[in-house]
Protein backbone atom coordinates (compact mmCIF):
# COMPACT_ATOMS: atom_id res chain seq x y z
CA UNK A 1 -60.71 40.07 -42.01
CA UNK A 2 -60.96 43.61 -41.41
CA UNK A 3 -58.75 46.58 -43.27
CA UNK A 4 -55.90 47.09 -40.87
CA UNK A 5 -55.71 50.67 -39.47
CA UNK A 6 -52.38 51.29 -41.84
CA UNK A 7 -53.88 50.18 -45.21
CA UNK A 8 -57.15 51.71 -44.90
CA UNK A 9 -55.02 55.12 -44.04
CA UNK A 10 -53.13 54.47 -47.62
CA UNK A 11 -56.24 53.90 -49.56
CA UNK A 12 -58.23 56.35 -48.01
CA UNK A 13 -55.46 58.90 -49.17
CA UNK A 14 -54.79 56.92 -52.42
CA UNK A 15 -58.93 57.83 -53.07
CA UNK A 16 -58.28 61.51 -52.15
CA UNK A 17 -55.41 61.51 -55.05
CA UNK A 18 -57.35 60.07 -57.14
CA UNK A 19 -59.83 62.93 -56.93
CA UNK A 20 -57.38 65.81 -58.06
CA UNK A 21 -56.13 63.30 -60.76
CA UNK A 22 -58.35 64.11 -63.72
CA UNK A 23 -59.60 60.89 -65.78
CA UNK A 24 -60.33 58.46 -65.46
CA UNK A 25 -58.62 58.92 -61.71
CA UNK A 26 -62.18 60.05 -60.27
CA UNK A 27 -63.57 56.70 -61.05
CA UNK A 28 -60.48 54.94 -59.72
CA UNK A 29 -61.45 56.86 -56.55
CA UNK A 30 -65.04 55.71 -56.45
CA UNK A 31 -63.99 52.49 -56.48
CA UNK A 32 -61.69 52.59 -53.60
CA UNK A 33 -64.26 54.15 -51.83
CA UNK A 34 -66.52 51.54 -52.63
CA UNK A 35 -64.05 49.25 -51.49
CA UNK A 36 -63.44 51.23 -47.63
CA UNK A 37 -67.52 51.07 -47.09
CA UNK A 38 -68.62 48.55 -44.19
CA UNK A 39 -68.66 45.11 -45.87
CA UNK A 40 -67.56 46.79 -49.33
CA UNK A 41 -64.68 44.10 -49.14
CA UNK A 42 -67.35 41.48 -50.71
CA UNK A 43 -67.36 43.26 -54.08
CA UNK A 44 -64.14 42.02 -54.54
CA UNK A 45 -65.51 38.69 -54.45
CA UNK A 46 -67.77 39.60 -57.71
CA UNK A 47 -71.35 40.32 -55.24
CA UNK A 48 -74.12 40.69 -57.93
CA UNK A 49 -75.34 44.21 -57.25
CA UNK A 50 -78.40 43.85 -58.79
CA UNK A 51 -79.49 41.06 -57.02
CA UNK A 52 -82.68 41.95 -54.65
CA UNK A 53 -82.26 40.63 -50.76
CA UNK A 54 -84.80 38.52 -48.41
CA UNK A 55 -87.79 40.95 -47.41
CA UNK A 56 -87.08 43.74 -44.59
CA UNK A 57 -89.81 44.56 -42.50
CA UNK A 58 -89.81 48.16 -41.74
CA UNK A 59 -91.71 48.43 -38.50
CA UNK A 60 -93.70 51.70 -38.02
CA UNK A 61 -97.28 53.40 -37.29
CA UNK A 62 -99.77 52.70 -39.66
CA UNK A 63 -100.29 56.34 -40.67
CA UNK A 64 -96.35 56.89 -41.46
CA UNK A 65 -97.14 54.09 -43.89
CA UNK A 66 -99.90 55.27 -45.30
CA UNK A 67 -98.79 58.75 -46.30
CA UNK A 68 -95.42 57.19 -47.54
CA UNK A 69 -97.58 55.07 -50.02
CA UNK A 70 -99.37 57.85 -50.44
CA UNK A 71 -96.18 60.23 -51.08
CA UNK A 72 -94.83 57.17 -53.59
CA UNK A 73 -98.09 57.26 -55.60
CA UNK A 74 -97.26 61.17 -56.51
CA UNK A 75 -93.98 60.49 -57.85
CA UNK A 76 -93.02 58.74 -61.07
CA UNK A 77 -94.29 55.38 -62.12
CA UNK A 78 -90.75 54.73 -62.25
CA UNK A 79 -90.15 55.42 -58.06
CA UNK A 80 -90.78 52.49 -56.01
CA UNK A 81 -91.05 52.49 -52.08
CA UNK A 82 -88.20 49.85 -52.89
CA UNK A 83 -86.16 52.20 -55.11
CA UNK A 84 -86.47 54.74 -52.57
CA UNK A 85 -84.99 52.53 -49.92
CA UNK A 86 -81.83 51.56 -51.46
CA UNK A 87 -81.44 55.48 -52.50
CA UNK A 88 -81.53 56.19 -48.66
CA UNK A 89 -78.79 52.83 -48.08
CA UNK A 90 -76.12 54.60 -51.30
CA UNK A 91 -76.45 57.96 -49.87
CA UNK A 92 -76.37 56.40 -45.51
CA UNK A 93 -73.19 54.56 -46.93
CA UNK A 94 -71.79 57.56 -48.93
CA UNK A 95 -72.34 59.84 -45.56
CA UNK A 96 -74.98 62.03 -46.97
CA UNK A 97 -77.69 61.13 -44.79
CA UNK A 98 -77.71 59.83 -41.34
CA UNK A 99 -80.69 58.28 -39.57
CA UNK A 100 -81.57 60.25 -35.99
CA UNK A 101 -80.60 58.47 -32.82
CA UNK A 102 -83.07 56.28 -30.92
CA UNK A 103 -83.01 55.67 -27.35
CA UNK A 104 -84.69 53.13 -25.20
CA UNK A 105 -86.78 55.90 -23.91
CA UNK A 106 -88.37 56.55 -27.74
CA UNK A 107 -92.04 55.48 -27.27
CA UNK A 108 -94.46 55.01 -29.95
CA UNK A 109 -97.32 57.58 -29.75
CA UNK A 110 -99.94 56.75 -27.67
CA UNK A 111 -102.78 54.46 -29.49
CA UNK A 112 -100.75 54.57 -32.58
CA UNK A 113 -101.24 51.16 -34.68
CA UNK A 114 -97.74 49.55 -35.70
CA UNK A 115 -97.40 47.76 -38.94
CA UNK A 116 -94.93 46.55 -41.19
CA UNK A 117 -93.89 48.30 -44.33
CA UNK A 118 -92.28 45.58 -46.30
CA UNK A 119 -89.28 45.79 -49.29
CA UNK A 120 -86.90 43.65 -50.70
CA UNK A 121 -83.59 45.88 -50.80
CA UNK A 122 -80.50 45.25 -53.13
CA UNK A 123 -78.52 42.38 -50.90
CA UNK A 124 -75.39 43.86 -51.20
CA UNK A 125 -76.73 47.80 -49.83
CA UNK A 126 -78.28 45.73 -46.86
CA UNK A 127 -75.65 43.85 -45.90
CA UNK A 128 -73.08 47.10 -45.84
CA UNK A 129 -75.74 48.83 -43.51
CA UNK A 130 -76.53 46.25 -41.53
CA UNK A 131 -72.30 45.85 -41.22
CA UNK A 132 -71.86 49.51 -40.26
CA UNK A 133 -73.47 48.77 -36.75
CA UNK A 134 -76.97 50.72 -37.54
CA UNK A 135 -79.96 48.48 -38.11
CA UNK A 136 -81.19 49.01 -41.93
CA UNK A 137 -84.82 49.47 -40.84
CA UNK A 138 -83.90 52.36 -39.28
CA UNK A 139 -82.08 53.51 -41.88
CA UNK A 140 -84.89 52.88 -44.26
CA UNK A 141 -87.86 54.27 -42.32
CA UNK A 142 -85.68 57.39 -41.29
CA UNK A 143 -84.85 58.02 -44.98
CA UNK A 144 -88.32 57.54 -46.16
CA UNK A 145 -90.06 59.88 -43.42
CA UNK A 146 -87.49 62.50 -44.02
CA UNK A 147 -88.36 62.53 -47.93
CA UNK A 148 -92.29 62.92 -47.34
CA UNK A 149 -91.42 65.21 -44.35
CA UNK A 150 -93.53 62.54 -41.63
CA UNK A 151 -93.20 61.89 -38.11
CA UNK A 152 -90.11 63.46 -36.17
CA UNK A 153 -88.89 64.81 -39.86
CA UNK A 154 -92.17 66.64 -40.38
CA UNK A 155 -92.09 70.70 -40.59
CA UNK A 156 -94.20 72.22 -37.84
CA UNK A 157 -97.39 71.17 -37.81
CA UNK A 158 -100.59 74.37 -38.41
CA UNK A 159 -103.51 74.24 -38.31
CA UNK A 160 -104.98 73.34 -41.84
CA UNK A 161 -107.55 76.13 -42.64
CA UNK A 162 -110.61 75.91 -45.29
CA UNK A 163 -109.19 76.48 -48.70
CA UNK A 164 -110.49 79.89 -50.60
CA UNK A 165 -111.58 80.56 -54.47
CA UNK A 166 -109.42 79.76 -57.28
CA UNK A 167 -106.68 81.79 -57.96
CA UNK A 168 -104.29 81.14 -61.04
CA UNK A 169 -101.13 83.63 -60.58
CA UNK A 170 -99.27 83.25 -63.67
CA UNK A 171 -95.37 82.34 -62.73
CA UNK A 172 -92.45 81.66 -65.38
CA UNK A 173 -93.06 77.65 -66.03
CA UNK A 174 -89.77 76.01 -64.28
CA UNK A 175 -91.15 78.03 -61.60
CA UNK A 176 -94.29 76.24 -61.63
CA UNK A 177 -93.19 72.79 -62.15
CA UNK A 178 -90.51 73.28 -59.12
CA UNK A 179 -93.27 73.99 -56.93
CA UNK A 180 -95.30 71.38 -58.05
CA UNK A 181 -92.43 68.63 -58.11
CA UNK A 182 -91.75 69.18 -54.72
CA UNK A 183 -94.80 69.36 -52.72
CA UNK A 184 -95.66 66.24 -54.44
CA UNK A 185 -92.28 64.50 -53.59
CA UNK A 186 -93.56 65.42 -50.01
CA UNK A 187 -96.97 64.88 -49.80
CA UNK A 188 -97.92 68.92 -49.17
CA UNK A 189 -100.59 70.78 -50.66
CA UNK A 190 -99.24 74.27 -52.22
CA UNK A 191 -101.66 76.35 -50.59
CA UNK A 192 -101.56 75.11 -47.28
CA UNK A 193 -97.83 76.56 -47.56
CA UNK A 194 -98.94 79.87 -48.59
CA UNK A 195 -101.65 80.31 -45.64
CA UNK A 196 -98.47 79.53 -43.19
CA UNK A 197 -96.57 81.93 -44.85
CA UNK A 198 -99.50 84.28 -44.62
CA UNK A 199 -99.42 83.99 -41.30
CA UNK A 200 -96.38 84.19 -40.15
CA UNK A 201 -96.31 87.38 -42.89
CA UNK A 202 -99.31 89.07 -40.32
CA UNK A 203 -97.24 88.21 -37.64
CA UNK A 204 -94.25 90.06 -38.40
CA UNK A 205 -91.82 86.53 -38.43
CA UNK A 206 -91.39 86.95 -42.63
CA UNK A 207 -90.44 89.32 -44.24
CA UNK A 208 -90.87 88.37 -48.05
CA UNK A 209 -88.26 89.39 -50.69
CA UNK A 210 -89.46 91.03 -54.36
CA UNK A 211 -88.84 88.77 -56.68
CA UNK A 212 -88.95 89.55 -60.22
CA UNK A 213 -89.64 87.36 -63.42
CA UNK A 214 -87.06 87.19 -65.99
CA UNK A 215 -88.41 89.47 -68.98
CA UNK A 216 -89.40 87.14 -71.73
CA UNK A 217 -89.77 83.97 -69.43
CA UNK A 218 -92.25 81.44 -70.79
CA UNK A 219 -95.68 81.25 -68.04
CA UNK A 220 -97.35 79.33 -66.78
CA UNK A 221 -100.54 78.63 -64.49
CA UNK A 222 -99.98 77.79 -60.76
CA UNK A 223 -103.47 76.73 -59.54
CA UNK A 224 -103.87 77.68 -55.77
CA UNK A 225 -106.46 78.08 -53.39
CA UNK A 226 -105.12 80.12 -50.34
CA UNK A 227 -107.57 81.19 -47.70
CA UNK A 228 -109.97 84.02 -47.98
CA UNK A 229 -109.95 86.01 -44.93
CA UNK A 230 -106.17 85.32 -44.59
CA UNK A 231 -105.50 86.56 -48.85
CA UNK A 232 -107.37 89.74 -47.71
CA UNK A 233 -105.79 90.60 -44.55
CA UNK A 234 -102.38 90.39 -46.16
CA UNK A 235 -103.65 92.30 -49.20
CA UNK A 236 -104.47 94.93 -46.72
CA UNK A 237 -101.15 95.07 -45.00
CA UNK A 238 -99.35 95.23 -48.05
CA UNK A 239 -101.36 98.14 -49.41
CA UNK A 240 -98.06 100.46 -48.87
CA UNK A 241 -95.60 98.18 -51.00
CA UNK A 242 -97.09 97.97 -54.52
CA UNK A 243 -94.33 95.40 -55.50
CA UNK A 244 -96.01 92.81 -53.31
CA UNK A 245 -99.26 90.98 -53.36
CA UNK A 246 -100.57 88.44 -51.23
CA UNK A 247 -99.72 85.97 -54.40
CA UNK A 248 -96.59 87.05 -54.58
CA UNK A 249 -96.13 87.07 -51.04
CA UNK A 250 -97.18 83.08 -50.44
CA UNK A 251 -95.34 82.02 -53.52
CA UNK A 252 -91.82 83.83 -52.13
CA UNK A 253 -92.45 81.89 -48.68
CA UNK A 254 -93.26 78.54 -50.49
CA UNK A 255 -90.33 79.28 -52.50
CA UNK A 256 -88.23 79.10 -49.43
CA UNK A 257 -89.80 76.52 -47.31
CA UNK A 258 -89.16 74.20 -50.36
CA UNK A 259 -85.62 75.22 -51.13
CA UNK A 260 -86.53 76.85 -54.60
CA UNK A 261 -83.02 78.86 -55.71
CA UNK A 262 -84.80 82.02 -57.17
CA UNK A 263 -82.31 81.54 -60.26
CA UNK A 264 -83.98 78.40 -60.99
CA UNK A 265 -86.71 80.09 -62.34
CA UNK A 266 -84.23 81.87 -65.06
């Protein structure tokens, strides 16, 4: 039977109490919240959350599979496409991500192979998606695209050019491992990001901040091979500003195309 209108009003506010209430009142609140998700009633009824469901067949083109197994394989051994679904169902059901709406006039792109990516979600995640009204497959190809940055979630697509010669900039090590981290979390090769930021730095669309090192910070070797005549051009329009270099200049932009806080690197 569903929560009438009144008590779900009273618990929803009885959560927000909770909140402000100091411990252990904040895990009173998750609990109710738990509770006011679609089909959350069942936990009441002692649902094993651990318990994996039937297989779900995520329906999609062949290369959106491909570069999420590909994107999985960069990650920990730990990270499963599996563990990555029911991630995306906790955080669709806790209202942190929503899937992009589909209409009847979505097509598939034209000669595009369709194929099943298949995973055996936690039960209980599954069946409070699939009670919310929005089919989990959805949910769970939407969620994985947007992590590997594929298909509608993608950034906008350059042209890739030929990489350059080895270049090893020296950046403070949390640095380094940030940037590394995330382009492997979604599938994108660190140079490639500097050349667009390159570009659009010729173009007059960026205009790169100085950012300094922290004095004393412990470095570390970025390996990167941004293209030749592109490194040169922007060396050459830089000439006038000593405090940038084409390094620095493609590190700042791939600092903020991957959401790198600059105090990160502290």
């Amino acid at each position: 039977m569903p929560t009438s209108p009144n008590l779900r009003a009273q618990l929803q506010d009885a959560a927000a109490f909770c909140r402000t209430g100091g411990e252990p009142a904040p895990h009173l609140a998750d609990a109710i919240t738990q509770v006011l998700r679609p089909g959350g009633w069942k936990a009441l009824q002692g649902v094993d959350e651990t318990s994996t469901g039937s297989n779900l067949a995520i329906r999609m083109a062949e290369s959106h599979r491909e570069q999420i197994r590909d994107g999985v394989n960069r990650l920990s051994t730990a990270v499963t496409i599996t563990s990555l679904v029911n991630e995306g169902f906790e955080k669709f059901l806790a209202g942190e991500f929503q899937p992009r709406n589909r209409t009847t006039k979505e097509r598939r792109a034209t000669g595009e192979k369709m194929v099943n990516l298949n995973v055996r979600p936690k039960a209980h995640l599954y069946e409070q998606v699939r009670e919310s009204g929005v089919l989990p497959m959805y949910v769970a190809e939407d969620y994985l695209m947007s992590l590997f940055n594929i298909g509608p979630y993608a950034w906008e697509a350059s042209e890739r050019l030929p990489s350059g010669s080895d270049r090893q900039p020296r950046v403070p090590l949390p640095l380094r491992d940030a940037i590394r981290n995330k382009a492997a979390s979604l599938g994108r090769i660190v140079h490639d990001d500097m050349n667009e930021g390159f570009q659009k730095y010729l173009a007059g669309e960026y205009e790169p901040p100085v950012v300094e090192w922290p004095e004393g910070a412990e470095m570390a070797i970025l390996k990167v091979r941004p293209n030749n005549e592109l490194f040169d051009e922007v060396k050459i329009k830089a000439q006038g500003s000593p405090e940038l270099s084409p390094i620095r200049i493609g590190i700042s932009y791939v600092m903020e195309k991957y959401g790198i806080d600059p105090a990160a690197i502290q």
